[in-house]
Every structure is written in structure tokens, then in C-alpha cells.
N, C-alpha and C. Protein backbone atom coordinates (compact mmCIF):
# COMPACT_ATOMS: atom_id res chain seq x y z
N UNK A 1 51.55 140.52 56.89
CA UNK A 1 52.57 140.10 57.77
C UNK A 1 53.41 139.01 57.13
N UNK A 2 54.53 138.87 58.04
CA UNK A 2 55.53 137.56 57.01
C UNK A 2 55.30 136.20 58.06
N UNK A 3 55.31 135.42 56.85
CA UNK A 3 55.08 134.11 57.31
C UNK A 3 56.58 132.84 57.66
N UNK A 4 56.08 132.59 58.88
CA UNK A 4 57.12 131.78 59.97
C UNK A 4 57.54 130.93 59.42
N UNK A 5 56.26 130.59 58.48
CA UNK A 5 57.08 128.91 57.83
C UNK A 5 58.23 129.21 56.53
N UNK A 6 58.35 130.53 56.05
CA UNK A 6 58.51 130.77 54.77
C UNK A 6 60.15 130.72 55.10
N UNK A 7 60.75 131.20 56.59
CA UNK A 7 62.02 131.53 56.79
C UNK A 7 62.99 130.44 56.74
N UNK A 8 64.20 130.82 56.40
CA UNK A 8 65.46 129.64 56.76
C UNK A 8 65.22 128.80 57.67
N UNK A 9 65.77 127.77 57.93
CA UNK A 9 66.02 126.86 59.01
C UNK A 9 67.10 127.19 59.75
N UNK A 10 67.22 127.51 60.91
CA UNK A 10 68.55 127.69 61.26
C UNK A 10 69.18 125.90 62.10
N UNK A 11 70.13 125.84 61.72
CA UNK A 11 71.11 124.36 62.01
C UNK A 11 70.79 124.59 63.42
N UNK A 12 71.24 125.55 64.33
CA UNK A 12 70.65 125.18 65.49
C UNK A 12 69.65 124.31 66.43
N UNK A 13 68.66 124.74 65.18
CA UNK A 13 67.15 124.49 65.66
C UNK A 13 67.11 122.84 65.79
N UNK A 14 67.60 122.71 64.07
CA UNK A 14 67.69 121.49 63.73
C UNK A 14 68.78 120.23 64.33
N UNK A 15 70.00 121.20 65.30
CA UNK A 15 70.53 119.71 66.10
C UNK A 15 69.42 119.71 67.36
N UNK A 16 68.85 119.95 67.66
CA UNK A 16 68.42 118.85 69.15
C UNK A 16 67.34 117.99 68.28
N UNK A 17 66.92 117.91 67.24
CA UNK A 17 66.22 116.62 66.83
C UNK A 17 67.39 115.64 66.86
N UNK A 18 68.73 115.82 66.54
CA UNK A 18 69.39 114.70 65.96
C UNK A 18 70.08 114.74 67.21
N UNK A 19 69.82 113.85 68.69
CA UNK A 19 70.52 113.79 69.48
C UNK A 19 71.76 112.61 69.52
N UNK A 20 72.66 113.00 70.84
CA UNK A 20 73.81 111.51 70.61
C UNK A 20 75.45 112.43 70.67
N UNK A 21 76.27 111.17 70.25
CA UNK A 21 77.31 111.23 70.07
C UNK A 21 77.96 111.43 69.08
N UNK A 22 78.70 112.17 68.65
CA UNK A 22 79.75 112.37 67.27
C UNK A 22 80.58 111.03 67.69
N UNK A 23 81.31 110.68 66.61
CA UNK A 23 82.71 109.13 66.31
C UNK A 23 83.69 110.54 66.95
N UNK A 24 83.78 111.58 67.44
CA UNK A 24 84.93 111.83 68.00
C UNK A 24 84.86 112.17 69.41
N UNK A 25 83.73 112.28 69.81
CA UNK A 25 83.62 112.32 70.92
C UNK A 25 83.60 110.91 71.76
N UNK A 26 83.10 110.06 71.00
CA UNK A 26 83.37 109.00 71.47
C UNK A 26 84.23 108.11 71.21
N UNK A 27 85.72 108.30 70.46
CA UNK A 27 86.90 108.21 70.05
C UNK A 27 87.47 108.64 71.57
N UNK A 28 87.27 109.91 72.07
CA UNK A 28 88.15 110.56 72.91
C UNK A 28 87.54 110.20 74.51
N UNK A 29 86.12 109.59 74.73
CA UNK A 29 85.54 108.37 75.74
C UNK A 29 86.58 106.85 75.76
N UNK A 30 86.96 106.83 74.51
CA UNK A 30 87.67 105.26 74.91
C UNK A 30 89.07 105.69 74.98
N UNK A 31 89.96 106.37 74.35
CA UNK A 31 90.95 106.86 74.88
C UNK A 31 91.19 107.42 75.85
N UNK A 32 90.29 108.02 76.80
CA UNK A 32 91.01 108.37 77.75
C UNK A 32 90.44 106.90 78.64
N UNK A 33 89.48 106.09 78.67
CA UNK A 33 89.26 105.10 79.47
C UNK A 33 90.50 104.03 79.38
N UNK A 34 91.22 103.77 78.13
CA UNK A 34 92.15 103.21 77.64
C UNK A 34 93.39 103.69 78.91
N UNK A 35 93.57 104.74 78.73
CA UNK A 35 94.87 105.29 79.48
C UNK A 35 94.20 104.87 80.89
N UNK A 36 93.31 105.41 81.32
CA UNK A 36 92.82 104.90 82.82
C UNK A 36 93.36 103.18 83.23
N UNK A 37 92.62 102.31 82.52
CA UNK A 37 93.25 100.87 82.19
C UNK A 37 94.37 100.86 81.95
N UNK A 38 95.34 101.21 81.77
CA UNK A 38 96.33 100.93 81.74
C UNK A 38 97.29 101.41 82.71
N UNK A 39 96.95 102.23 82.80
CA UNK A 39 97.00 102.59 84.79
C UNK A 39 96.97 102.09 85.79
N UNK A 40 95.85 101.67 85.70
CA UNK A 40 95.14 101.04 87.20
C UNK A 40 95.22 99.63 87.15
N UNK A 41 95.19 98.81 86.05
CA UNK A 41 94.88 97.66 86.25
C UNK A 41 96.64 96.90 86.53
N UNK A 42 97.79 97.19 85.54
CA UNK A 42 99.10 97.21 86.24
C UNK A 42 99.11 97.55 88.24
N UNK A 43 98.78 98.71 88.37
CA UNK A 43 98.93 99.03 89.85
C UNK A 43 97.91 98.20 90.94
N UNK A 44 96.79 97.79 90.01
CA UNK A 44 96.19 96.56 91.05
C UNK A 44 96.42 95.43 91.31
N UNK A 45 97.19 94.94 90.14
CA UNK A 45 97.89 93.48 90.32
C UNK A 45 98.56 93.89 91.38
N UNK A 46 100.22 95.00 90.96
CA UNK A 46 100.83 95.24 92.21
C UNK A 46 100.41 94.78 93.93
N UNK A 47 99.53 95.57 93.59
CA UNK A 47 98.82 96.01 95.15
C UNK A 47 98.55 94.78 95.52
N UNK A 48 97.78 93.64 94.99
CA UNK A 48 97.13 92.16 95.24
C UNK A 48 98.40 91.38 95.80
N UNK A 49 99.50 91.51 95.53
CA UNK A 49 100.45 90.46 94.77
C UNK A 49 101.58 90.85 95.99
N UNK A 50 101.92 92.30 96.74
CA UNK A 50 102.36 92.93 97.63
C UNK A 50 100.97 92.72 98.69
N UNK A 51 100.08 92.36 98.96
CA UNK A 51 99.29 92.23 99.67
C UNK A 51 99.49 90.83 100.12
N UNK A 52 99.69 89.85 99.29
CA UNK A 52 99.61 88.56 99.39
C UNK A 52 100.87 88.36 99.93
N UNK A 53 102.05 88.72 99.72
CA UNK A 53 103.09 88.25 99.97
C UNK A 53 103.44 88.66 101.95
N UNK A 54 102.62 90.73 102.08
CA UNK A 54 102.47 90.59 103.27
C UNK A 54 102.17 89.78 104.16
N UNK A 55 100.77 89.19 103.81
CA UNK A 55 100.03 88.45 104.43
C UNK A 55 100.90 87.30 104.58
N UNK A 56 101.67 86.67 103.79
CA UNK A 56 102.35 85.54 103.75
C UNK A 56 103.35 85.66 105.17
N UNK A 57 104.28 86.56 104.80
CA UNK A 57 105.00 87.00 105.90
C UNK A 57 104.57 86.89 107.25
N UNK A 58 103.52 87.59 107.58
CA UNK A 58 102.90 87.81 108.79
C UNK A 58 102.56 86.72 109.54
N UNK A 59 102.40 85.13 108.29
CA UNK A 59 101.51 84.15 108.81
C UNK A 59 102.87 83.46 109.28
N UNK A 60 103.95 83.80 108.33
CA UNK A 60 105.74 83.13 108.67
C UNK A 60 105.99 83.49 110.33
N UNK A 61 105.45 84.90 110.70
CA UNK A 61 106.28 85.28 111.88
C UNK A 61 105.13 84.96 112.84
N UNK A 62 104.13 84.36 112.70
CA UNK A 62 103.44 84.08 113.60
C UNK A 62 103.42 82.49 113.88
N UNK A 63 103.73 82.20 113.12
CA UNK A 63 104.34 80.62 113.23
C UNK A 63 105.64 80.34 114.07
N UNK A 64 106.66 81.21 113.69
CA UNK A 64 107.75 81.57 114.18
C UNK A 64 107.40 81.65 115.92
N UNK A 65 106.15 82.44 115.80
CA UNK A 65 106.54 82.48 117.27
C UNK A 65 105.79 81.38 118.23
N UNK A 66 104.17 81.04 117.46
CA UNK A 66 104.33 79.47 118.10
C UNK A 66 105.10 78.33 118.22
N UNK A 67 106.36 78.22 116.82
CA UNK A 67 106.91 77.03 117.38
C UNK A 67 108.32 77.45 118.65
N UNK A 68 108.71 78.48 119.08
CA UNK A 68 108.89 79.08 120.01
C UNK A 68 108.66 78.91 121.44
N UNK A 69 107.33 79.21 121.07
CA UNK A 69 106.34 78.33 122.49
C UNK A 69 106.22 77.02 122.92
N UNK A 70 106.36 76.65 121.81
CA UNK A 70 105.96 74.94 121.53
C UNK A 70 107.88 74.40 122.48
N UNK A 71 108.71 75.08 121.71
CA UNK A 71 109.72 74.52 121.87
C UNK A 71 110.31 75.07 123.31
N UNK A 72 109.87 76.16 123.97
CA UNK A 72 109.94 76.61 125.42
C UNK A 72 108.82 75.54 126.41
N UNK A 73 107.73 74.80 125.91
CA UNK A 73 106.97 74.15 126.80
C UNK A 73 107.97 72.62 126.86
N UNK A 74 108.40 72.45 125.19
CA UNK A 74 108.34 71.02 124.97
C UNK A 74 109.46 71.00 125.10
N UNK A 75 110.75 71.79 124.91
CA UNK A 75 112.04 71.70 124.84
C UNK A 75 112.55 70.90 123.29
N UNK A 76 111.58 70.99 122.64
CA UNK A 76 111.90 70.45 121.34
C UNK A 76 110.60 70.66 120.53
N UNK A 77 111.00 71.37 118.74
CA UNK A 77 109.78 71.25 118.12
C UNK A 77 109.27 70.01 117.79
N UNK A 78 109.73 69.03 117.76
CA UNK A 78 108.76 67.88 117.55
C UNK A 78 107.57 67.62 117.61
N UNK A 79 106.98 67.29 117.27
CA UNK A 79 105.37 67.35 117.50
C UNK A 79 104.08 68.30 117.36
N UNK A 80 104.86 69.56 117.16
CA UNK A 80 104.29 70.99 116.70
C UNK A 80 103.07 71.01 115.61
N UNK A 81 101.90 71.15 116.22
CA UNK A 81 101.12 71.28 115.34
C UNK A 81 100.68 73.10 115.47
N UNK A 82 100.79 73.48 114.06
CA UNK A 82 99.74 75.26 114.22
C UNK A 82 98.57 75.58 114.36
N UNK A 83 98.67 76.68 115.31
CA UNK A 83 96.94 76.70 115.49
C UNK A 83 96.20 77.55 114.13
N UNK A 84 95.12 77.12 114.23
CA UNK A 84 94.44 77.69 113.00
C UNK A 84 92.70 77.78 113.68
N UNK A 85 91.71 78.56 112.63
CA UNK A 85 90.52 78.54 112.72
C UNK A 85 89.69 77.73 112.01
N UNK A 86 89.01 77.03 112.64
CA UNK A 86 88.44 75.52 112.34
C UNK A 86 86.89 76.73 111.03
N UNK A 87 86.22 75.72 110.71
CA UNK A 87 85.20 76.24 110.06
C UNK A 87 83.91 76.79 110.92
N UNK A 88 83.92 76.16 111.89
CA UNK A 88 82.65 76.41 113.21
C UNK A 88 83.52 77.65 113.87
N UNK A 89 84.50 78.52 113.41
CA UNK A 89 85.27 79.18 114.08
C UNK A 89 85.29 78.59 115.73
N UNK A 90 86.24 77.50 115.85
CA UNK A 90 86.96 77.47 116.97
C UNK A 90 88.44 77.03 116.48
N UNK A 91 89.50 77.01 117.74
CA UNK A 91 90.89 76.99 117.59
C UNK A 91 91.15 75.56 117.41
N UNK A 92 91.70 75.12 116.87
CA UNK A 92 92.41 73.60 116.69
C UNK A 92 93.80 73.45 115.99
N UNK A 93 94.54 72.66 116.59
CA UNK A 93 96.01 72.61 116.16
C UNK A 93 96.07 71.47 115.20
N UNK A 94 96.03 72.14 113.82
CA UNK A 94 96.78 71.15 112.92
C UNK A 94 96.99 71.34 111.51
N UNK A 95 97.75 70.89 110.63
CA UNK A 95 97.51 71.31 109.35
C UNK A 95 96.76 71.08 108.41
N UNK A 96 96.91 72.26 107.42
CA UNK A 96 95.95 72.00 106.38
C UNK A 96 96.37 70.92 105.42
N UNK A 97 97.27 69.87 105.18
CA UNK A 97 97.66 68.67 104.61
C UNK A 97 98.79 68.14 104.49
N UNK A 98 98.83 67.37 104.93
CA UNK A 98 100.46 65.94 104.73
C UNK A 98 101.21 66.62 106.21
N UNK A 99 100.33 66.87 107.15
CA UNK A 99 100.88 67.02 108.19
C UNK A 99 102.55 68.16 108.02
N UNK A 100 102.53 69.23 106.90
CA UNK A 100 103.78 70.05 106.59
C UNK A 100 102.89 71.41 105.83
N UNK A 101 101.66 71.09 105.63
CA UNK A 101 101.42 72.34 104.72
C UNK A 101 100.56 73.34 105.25
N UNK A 102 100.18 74.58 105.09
CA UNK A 102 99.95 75.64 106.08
C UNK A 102 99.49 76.91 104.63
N UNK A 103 98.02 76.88 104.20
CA UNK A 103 98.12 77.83 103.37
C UNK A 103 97.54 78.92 103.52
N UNK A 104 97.66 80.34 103.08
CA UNK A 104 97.52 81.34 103.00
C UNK A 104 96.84 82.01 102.00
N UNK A 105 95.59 82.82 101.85
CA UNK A 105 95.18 83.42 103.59
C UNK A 105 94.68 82.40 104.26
N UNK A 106 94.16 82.65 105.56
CA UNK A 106 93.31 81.76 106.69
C UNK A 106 92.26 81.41 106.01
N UNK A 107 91.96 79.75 105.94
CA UNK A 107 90.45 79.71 105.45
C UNK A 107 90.81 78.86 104.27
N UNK A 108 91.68 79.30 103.34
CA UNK A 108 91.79 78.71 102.32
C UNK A 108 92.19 77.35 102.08
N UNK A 109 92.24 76.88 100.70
CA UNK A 109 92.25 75.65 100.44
C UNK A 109 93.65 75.16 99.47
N UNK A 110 93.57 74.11 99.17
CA UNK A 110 94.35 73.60 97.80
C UNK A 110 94.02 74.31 96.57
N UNK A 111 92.59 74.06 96.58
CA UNK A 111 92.27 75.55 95.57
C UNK A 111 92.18 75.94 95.30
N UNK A 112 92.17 77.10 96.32
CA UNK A 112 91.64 78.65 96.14
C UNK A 112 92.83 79.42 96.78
N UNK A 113 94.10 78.65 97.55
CA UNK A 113 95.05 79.52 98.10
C UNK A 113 96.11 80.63 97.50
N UNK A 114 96.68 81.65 97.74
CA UNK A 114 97.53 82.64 96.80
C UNK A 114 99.24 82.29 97.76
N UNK A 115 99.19 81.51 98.53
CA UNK A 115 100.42 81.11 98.81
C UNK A 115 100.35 79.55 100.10
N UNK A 116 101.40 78.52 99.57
CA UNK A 116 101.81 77.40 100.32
C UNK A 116 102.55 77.85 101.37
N UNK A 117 102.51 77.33 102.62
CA UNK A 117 103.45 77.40 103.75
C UNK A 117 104.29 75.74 103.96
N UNK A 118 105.07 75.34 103.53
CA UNK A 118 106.31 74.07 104.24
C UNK A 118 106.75 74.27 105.24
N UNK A 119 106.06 73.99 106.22
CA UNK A 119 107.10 73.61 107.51
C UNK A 119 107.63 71.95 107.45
N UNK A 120 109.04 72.15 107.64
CA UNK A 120 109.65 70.69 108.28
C UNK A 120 110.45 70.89 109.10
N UNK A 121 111.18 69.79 109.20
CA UNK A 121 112.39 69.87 110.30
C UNK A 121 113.87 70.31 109.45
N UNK A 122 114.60 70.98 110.47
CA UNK A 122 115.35 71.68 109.62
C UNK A 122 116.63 71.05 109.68
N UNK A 123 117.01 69.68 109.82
CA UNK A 123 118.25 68.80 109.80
C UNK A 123 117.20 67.81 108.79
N UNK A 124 116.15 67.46 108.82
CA UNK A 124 115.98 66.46 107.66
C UNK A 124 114.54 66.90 106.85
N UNK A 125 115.01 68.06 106.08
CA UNK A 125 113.91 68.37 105.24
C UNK A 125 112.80 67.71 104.66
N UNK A 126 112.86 66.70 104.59
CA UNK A 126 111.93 65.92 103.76
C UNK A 126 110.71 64.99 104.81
N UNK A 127 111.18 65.34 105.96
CA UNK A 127 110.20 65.46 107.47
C UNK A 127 109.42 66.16 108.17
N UNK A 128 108.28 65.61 108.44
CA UNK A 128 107.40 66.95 109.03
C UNK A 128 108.00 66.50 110.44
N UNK A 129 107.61 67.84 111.13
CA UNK A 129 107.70 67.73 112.74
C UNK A 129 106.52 66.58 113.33
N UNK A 130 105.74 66.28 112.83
CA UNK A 130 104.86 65.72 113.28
C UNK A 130 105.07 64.42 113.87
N UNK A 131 105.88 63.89 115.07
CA UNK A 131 106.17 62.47 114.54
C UNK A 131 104.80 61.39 114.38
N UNK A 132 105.10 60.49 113.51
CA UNK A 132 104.14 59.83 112.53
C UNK A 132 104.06 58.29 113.54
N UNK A 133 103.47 58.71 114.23
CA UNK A 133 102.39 56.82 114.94
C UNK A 133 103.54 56.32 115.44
N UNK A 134 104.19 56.77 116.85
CA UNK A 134 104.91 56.32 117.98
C UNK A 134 106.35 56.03 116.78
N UNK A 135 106.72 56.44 115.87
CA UNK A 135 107.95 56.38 115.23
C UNK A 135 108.49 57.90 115.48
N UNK A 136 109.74 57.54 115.86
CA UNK A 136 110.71 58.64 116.08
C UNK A 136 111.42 59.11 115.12
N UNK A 137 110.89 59.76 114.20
CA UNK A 137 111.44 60.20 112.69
C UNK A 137 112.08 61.59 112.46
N UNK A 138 112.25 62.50 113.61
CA UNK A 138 112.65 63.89 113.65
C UNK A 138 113.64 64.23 114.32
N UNK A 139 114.53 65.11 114.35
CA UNK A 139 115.02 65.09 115.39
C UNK A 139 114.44 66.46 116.43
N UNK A 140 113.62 67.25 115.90
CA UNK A 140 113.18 68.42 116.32
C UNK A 140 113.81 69.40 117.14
N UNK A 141 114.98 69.53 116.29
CA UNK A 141 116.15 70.61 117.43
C UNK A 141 116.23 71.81 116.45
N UNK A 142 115.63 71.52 115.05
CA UNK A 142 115.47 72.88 114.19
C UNK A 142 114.16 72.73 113.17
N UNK A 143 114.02 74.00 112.14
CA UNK A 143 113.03 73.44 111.67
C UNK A 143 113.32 74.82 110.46
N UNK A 144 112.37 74.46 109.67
CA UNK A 144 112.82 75.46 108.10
C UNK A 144 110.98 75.47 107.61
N UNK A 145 111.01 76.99 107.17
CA UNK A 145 109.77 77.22 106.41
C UNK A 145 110.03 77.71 105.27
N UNK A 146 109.37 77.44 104.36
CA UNK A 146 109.05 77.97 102.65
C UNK A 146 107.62 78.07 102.18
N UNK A 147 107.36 79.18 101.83
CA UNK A 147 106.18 79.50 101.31
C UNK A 147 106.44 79.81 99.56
N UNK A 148 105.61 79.31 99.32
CA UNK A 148 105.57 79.26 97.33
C UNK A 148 104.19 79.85 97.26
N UNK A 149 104.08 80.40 95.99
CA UNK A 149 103.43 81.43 95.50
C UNK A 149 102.85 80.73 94.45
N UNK A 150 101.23 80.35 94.49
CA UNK A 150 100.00 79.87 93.52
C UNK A 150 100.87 80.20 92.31
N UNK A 151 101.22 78.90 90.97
CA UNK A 151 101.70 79.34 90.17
C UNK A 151 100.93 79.13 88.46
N UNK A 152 99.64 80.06 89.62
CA UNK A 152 98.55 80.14 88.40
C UNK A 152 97.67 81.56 89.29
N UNK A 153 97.18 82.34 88.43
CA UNK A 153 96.13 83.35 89.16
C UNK A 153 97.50 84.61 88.91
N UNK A 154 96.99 85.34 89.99
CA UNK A 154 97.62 87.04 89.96
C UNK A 154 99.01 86.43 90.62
N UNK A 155 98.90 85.65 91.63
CA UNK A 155 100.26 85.37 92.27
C UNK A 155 101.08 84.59 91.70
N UNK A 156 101.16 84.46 90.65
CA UNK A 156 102.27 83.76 89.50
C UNK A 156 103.67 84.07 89.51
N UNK A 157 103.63 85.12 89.55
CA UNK A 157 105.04 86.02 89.92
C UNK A 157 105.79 86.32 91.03
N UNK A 158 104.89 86.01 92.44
CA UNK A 158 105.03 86.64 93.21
C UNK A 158 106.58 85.81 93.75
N UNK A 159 106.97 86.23 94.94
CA UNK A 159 108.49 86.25 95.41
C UNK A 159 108.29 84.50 96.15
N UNK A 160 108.96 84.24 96.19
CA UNK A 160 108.96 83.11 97.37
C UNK A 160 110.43 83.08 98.64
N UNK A 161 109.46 82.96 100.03
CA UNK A 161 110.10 82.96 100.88
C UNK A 161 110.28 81.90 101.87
N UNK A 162 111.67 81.82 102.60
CA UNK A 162 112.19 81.18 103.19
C UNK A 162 112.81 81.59 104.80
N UNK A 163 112.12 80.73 105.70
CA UNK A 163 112.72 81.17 107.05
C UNK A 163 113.17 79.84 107.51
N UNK A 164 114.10 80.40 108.91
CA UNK A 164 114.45 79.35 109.28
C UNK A 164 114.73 79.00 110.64
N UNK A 165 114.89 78.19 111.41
CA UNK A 165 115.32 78.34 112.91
C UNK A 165 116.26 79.28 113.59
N UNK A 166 117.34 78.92 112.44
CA UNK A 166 118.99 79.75 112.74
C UNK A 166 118.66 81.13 112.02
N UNK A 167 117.44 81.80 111.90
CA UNK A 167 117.54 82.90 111.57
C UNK A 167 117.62 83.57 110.47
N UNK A 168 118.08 82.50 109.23
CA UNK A 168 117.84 82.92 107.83
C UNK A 168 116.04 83.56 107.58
N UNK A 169 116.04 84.58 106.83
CA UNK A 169 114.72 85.02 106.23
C UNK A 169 115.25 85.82 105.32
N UNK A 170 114.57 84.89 104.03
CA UNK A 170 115.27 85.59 102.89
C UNK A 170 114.03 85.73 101.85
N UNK A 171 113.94 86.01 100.57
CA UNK A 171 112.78 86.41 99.62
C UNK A 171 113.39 85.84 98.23
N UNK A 172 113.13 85.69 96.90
CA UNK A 172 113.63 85.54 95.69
C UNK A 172 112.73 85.38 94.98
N UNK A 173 112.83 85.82 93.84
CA UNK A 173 111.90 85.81 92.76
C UNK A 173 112.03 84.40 92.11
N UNK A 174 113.23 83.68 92.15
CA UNK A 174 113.55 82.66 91.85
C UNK A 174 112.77 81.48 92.38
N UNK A 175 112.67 80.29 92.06
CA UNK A 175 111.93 79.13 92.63
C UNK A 175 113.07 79.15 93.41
N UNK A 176 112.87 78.79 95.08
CA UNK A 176 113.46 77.71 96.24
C UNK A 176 112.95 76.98 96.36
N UNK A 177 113.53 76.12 96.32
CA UNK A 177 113.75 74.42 97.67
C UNK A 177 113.12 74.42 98.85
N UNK A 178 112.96 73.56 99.72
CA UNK A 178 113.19 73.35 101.08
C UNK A 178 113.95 72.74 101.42
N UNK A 179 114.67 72.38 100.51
CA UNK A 179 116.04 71.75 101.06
C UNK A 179 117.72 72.77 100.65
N UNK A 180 116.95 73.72 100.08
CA UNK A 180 118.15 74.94 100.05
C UNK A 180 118.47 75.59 101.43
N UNK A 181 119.45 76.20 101.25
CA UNK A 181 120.12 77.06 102.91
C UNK A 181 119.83 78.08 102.62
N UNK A 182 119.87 78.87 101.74
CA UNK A 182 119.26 80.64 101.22
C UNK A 182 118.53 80.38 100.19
N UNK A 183 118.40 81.94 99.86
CA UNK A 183 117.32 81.79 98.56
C UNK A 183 118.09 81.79 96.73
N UNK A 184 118.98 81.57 97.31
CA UNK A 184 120.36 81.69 95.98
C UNK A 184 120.63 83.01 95.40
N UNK A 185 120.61 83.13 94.44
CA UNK A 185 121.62 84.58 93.67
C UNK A 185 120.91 85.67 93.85
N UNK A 186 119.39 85.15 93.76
CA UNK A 186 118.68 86.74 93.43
C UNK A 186 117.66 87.19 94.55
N UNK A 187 118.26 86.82 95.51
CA UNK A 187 117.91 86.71 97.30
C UNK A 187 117.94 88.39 97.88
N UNK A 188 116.63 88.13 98.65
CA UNK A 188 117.17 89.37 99.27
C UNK A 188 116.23 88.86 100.72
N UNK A 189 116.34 89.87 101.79
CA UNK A 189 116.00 90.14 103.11
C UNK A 189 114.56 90.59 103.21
N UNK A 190 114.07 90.15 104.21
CA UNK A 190 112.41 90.81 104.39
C UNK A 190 112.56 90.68 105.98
């Protein structure tokens, strides 16, 4: 009879000892992971950065409509403090610092926030509504908000916006003021 050991080897036999990856198969693992990344990670900033700015908004028109209230009870914003959620989650009216600042999201801090809220008074910008220890420093017949955008983290870029008593609400990629009237050249509507 013929003997088993005497025959060829066939290559077959001999790849499943040598298991693994070829350099081209795993050439064509990081290229296509490459294209994936470069995909997704552009469109997630997006998404973060359009998320944040919503959120920003939302916290503008909800302010909007407490000092509203404030100014239908009080007949003047003066004295307007915002309500917010304390850490023991209960309601308490006031800001998160220098009696003008308001940051976004809820919860957050100096720093950990992805956007500033400025409220002042909107005839003397450089005033909070708050009046300050029986001094009459406001006149509280208008009032102006600006939110600025963390200019460190994902929100580096993001838009900054501006509202106002008389109805201005504008957006710009540009730095604003709070002591500007619009958002200047490269302004638009939200």
C-alpha cells in the first residue's frame, strides 16, 4: 500500500496552522475605520455644538418669559431674580454669579458650563437688575440678554446670542457686547 506520510503537502492543509491577519487585510480594517472617523466625529461636534446652542435658546425664551411675569406683577423688571434648581432639587430665585450671570445647561458651573447667560438692564448695561442694598441703581423699564459660548471645549465656535426687551433676537458667529444693539455684520435671526 502507499504511504500517507510519503505525499505532498498541500498549502491548504498547511494555512490553518498559521492563523491571523495578512498587512492587507488589516491595511483595509484601518482604512475603512479611518473614513468612518472622519465622518462621524466632524458630524458629532456638529450635533453637540447645535445642541448647545438649542439649549441656550430655550433657556433665553424662558427667561424671557419670567421677566414678563416679574414685570406684569411688579410693573418693572427691577429686582428680577431667575428661578433655577437648587442642588437639594428645590426652586429658588437667583443667580448663578455677580447677581447678572445665568449658565447653561441647568446645574452647571463656571467650570464646566458650554454657554454664559448676561442679563442686565437694558438702558444701563453695565447693571444688573438686581438693585444692590436699598440703592436705586436701575431703571428697570428694559433689559438685554447675551449668552457667550465656553471659549475653550467643543463650544469654541459656537454662535453667540443676543435678546432683548424691544424684541431684538439675533445670533453671530462674531464676538458681541452687551452693550451692542445687534449682533453686527454677520448677524442673523433665531
Amino acid at each position: 500500500m502507499h504511504d500517507i506520510s510519503k505525499l505532498p503537502t498541500d498549502g491548504l492543509r498547511n494555512r490553518g496552522l498559521n492563523q491571523g491577519f495578512t498587512l492587507i487585510e488589516m491595511l483595509i480594517v484601518v482604512f475603512i475605520i479611518g473614513i468612518l472617523a472622519a465622518i462621524a466625529i466632524p458630524s458629532y461636534r456638529e450635533y453637540i455644538v447645535l445642541n448647545a446652542e438649542r439649549n441656550t435658546q430655550a433657556k433665553m425664551q424662558q427667561l424671557q418669559i419670567e421677566l414678563e411675569r416679574w414685570r406684569a406683577s411688579a410693573l418693572t423688571y427691577k429686582g428680577f431674580k431667575p428661578k433655577k434648581i437648587d442642588n437639594t432639587k428645590k426652586t429658588v430665585y437667583e443667580y448663578d454669579s455677580g447677581n447678572t450671570t445665568i449658565y447653561v445647561p441647568e446645574g452647571s458651573t463656571a467650570a464646566n458650563y458650554s454657554y454664559k447667560i448676561t442679563l442686565v438692564d437694558g438702558k444701563i448695561p453695565t447693571k444688573s437688575l438686581v438693585v444692590t442694598a436699598g440703592v436705586d441703581n436701575v431703571t428697570g423699564r428694559s433689559w438685554k440678554m447675551l449668552a457667550e459660548p465656553k471659549k475653550s471645549g467643543i463650544t469654541e465656535y459656537a454662535d453667540y446670542f443676543l435678546m432683548t426687551s424691544a424684541g431684538v433676537r439675533c445670533q453671530s458667529s462674531d464676538k458681541v457686547l452687551i452693550t451692542a444693539a445687534d449682533c453686527g455684520t454677520n448677524q442673523g435671526e433665531w
